[in-house]
C-alpha atoms as a PDB file:
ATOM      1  CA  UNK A   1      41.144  13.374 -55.323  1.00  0.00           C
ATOM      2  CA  UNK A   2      41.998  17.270 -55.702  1.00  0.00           C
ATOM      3  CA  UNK A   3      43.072  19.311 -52.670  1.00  0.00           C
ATOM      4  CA  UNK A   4      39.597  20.869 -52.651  1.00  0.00           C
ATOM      5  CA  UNK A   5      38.036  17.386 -52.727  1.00  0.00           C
ATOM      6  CA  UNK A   6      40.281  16.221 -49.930  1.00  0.00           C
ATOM      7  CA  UNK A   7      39.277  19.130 -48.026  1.00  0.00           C
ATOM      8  CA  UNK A   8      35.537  18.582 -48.739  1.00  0.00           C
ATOM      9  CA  UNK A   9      35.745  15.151 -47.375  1.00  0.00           C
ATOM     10  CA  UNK A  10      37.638  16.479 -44.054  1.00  0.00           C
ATOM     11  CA  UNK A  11      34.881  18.932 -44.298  1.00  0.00           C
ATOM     12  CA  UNK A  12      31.834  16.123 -44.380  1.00  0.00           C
ATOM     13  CA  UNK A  13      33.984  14.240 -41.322  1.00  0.00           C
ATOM     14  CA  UNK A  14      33.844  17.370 -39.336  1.00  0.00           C
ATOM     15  CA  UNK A  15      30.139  17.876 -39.356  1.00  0.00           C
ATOM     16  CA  UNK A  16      29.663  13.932 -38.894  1.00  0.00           C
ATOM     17  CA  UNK A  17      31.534  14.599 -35.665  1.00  0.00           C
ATOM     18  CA  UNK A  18      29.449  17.346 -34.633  1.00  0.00           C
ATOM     19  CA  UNK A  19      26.250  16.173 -35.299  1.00  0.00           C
ATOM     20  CA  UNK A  20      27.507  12.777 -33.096  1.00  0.00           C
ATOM     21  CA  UNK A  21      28.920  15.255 -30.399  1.00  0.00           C
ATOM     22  CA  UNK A  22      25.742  17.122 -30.603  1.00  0.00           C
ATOM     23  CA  UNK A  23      23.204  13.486 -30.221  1.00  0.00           C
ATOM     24  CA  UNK A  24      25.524  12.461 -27.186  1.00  0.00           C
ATOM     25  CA  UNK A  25      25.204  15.354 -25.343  1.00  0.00           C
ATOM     26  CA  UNK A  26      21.392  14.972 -25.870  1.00  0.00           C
ATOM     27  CA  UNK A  27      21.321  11.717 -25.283  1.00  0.00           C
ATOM     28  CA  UNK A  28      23.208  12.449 -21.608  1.00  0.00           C
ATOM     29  CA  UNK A  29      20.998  15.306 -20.915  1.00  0.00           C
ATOM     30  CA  UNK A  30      17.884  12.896 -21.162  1.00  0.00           C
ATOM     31  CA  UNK A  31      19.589  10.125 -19.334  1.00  0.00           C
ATOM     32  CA  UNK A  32      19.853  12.706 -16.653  1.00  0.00           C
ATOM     33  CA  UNK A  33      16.450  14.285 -16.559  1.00  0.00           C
ATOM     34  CA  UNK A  34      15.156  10.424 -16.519  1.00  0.00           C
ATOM     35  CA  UNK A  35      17.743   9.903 -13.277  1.00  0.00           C
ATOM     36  CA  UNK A  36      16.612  13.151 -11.990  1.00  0.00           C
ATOM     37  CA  UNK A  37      12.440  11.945 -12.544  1.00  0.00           C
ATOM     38  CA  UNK A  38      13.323   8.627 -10.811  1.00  0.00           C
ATOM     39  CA  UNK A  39      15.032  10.616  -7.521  1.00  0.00           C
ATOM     40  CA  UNK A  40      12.109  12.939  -7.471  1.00  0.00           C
ATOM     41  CA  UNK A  41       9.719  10.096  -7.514  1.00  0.00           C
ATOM     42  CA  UNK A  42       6.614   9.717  -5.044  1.00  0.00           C
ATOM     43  CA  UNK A  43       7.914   7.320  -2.443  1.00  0.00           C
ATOM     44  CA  UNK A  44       6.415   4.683  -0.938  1.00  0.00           C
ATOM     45  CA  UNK A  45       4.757   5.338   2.634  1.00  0.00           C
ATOM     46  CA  UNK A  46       4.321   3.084   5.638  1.00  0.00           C
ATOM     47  CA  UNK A  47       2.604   3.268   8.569  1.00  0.00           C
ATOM     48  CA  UNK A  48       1.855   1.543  12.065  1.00  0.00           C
ATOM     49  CA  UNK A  49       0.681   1.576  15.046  1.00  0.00           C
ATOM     50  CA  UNK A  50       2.868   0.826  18.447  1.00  0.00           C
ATOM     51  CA  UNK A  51       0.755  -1.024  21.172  1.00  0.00           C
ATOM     52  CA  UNK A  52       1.695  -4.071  23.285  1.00  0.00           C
ATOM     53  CA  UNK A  53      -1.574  -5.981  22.524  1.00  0.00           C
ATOM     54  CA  UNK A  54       0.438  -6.521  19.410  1.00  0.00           C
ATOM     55  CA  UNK A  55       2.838  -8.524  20.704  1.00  0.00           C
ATOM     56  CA  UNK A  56       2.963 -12.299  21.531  1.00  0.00           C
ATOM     57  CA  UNK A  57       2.036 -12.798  24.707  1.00  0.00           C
ATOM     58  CA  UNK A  58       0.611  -9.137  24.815  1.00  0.00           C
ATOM     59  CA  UNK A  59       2.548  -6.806  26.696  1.00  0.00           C
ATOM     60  CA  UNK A  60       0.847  -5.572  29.759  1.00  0.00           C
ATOM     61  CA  UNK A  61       1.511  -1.709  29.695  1.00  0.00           C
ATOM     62  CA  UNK A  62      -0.293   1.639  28.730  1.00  0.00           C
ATOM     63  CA  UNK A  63       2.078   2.766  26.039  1.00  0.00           C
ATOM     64  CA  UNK A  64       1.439   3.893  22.656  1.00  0.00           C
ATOM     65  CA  UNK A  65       3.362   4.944  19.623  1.00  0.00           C
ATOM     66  CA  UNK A  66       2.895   5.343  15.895  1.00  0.00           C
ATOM     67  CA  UNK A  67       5.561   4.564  13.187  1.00  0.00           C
ATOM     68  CA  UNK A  68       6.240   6.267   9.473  1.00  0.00           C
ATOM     69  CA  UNK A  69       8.271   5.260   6.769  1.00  0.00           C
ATOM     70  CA  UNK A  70       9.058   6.428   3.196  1.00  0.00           C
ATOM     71  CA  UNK A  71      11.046   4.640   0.689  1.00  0.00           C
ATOM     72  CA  UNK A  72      12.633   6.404  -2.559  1.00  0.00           C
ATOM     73  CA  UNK A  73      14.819   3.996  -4.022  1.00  0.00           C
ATOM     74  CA  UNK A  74      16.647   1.876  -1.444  1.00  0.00           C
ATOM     75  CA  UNK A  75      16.602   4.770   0.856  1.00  0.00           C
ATOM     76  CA  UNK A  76      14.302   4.643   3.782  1.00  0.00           C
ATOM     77  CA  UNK A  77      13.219   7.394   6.444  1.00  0.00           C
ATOM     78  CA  UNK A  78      11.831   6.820   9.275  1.00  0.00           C
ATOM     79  CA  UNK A  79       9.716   8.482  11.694  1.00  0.00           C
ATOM     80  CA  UNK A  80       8.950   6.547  15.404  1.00  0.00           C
ATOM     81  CA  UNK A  81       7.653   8.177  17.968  1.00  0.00           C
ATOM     82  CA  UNK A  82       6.177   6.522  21.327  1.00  0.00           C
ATOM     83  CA  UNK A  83       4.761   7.438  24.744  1.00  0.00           C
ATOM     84  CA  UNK A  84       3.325   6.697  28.003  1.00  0.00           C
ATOM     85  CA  UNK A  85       6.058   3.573  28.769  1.00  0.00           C
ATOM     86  CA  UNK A  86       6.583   3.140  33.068  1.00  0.00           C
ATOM     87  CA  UNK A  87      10.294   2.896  32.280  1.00  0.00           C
ATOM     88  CA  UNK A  88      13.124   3.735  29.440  1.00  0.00           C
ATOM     89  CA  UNK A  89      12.840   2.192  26.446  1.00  0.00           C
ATOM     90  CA  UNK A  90      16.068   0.108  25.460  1.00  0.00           C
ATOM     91  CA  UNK A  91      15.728  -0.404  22.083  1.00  0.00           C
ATOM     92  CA  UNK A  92      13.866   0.701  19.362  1.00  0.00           C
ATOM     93  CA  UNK A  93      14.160  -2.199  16.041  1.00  0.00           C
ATOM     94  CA  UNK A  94      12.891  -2.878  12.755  1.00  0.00           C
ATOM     95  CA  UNK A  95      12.615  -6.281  12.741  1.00  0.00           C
ATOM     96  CA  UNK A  96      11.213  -8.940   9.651  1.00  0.00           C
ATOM     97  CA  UNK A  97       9.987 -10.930   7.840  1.00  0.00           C
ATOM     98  CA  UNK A  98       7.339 -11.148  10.417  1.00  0.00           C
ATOM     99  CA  UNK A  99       3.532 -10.345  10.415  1.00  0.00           C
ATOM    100  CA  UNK A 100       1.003 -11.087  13.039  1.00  0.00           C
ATOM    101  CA  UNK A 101       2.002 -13.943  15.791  1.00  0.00           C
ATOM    102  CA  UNK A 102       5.844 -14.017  14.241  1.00  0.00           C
ATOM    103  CA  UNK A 103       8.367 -12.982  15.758  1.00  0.00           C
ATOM    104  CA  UNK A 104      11.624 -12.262  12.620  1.00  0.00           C
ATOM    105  CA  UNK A 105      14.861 -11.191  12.497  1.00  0.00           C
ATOM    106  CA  UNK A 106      16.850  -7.493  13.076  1.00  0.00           C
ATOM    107  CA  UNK A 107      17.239  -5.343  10.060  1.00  0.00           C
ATOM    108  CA  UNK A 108      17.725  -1.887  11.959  1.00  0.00           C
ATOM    109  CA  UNK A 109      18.557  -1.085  14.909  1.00  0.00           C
ATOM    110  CA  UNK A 110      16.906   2.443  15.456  1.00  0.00           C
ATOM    111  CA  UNK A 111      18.604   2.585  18.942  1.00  0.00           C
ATOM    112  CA  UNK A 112      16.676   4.826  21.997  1.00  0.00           C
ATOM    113  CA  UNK A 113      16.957   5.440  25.630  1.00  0.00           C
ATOM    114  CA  UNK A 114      13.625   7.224  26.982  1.00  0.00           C
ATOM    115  CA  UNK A 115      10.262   6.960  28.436  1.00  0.00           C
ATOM    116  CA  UNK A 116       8.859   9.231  25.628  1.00  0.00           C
ATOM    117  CA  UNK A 117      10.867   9.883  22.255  1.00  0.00           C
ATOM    118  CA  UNK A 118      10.472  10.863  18.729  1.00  0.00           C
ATOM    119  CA  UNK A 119      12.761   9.202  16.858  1.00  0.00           C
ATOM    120  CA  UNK A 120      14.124   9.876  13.231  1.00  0.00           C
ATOM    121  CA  UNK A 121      16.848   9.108  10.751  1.00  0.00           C
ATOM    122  CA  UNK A 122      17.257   7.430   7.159  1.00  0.00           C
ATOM    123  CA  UNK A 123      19.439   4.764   6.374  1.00  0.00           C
ATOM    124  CA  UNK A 124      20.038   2.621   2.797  1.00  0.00           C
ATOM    125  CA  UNK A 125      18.281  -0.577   2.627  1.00  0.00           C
ATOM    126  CA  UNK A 126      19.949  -3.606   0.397  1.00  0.00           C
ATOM    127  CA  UNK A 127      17.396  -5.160  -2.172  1.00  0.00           C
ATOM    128  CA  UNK A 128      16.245  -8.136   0.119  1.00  0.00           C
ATOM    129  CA  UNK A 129      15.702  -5.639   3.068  1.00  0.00           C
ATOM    130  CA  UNK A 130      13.624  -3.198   0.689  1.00  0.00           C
ATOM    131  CA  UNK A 131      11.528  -6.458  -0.668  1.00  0.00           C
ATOM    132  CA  UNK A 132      10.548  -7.503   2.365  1.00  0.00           C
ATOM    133  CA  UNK A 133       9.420  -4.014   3.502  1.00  0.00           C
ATOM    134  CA  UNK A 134       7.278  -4.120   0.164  1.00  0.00           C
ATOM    135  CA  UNK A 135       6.392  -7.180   1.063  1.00  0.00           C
ATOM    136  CA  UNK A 136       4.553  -5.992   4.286  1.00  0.00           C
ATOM    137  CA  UNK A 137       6.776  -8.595   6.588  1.00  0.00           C
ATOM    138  CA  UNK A 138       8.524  -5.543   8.629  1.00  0.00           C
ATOM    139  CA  UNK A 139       7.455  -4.186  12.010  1.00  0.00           C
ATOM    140  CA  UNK A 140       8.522  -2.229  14.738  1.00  0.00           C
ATOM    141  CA  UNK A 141       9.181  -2.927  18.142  1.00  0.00           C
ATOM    142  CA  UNK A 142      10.060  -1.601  20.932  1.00  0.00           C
ATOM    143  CA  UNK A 143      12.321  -2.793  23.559  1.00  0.00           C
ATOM    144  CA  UNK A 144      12.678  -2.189  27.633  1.00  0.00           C
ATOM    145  CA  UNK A 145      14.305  -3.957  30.321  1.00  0.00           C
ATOM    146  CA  UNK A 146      11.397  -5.633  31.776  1.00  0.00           C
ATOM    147  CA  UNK A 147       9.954  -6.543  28.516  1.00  0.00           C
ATOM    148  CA  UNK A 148      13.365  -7.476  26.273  1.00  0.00           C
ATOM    149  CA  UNK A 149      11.303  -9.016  23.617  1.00  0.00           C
ATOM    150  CA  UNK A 150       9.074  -6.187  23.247  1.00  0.00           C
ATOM    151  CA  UNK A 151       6.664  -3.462  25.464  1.00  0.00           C
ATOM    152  CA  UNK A 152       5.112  -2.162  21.805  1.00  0.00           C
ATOM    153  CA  UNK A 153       4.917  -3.854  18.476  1.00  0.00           C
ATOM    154  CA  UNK A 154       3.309  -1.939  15.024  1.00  0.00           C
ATOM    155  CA  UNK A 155       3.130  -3.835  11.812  1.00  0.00           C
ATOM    156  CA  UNK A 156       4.099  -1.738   9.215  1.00  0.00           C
ATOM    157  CA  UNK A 157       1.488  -1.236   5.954  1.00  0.00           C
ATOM    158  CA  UNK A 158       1.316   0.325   3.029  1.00  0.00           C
ATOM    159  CA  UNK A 159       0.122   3.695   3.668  1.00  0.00           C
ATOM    160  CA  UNK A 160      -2.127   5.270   0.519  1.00  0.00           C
END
C-alpha cells in the first residue's frame, strides 16, 4: 500500500466509525422516546366503594367512603376518603388476595387517625402485589377500635 492508500483506508475507518456513532445515538434516542411512551402511559384505574355491609359479619355503622387507585408501572396512587364513622378510624389497609366473604392478608398500610379523612399517597408495588391488584383480589378496609377487623370494606375494580 502507498501512503495515500494507507490514508484512504484510515479514511474509510473513520466514516465507518461515524456512521456507527451516528446509528447508536439513534438507536438510544428511540430507546428513550419508547421509555418515555411507556412512563406516559394511560394507567390503570380502580375504584370502590367503603360501606360496612361489605364486611363479614356486616359492620353495624352509618359510614361511607369511596376508594381510587391508578397504577403506571409498579407505581400505585391512591386516593381514600371516608365519612360519617361514630369514632376515629385506626387504620386504614389495603389488604388481598381477597374478594367477597374473604378476609386476605396486609399489603399497605395507608395508616389514619380521624372520624372523617381524605387520604392520599403513592407507594411502589413488587410484581406479586401489582398482579393481584390486576387480578381484582385487593380491597380496602377500614379499621376502628370497636370494630378492629373492619367498620368499612370496598372491593377494588377495574375502573373503565
Amino acid at each position: 500500500m502507498t501512503k495515500v492508500g494507507v490514508w484512504g483506508y484510515a479514511y474509510h475507518i473513520g466514516i465507518m466509525s461515524r456512521r456507527a456513532g451516528l446509528g447508536l445515538i439513534l438507536m438510544g434516542a428511540a430507546m428513550i422516546a419508547l421509555a418515555h411512551q411507556q412512563l406516559a402511559a394511560e394507567p390503570i384505574r380502580h375504584a370502590g366503594t367503603l360501606r360496612g355491609d361489605q364486611l363479614v359479619p356486616a359492620a353495624d355503622n352509618r359510614g361511607l367512603g369511596s376508594v381510587q387507585t391508578a397504577l403506571t408501572g409498579n407505581q400505585l396512587m391512591w386516593l381514600v376518603s371516608f365519612y360519617g364513622l361514630t369514632e376515629p378510624a385506626t387504620a386504614v389497609r389495603l389488604l388481598g388476595p381477597g374478594e367477597g366473604e374473604m378476609t386476605a392478608q396486609l399489603q399497605l398500610d395507608l395508616g389514619v387517625n380521624g372520624i372523617d379523612n381524605i387520604m392520599a399517597g403513592t407507594t411502589e408495588l413488587t410484581a406479586l402485589q401489582r398482579a393481584a391488584l390486576l387480578a381484582g383480589d385487593w380491597y380496602v378496609r377500614v379499621d376502628t377500635a370497636s370494630q378492629p377487623q373492619g367498620a368499612l370494606r370496598g372491593q377494588l375494580e377495574l375502573f373503565d
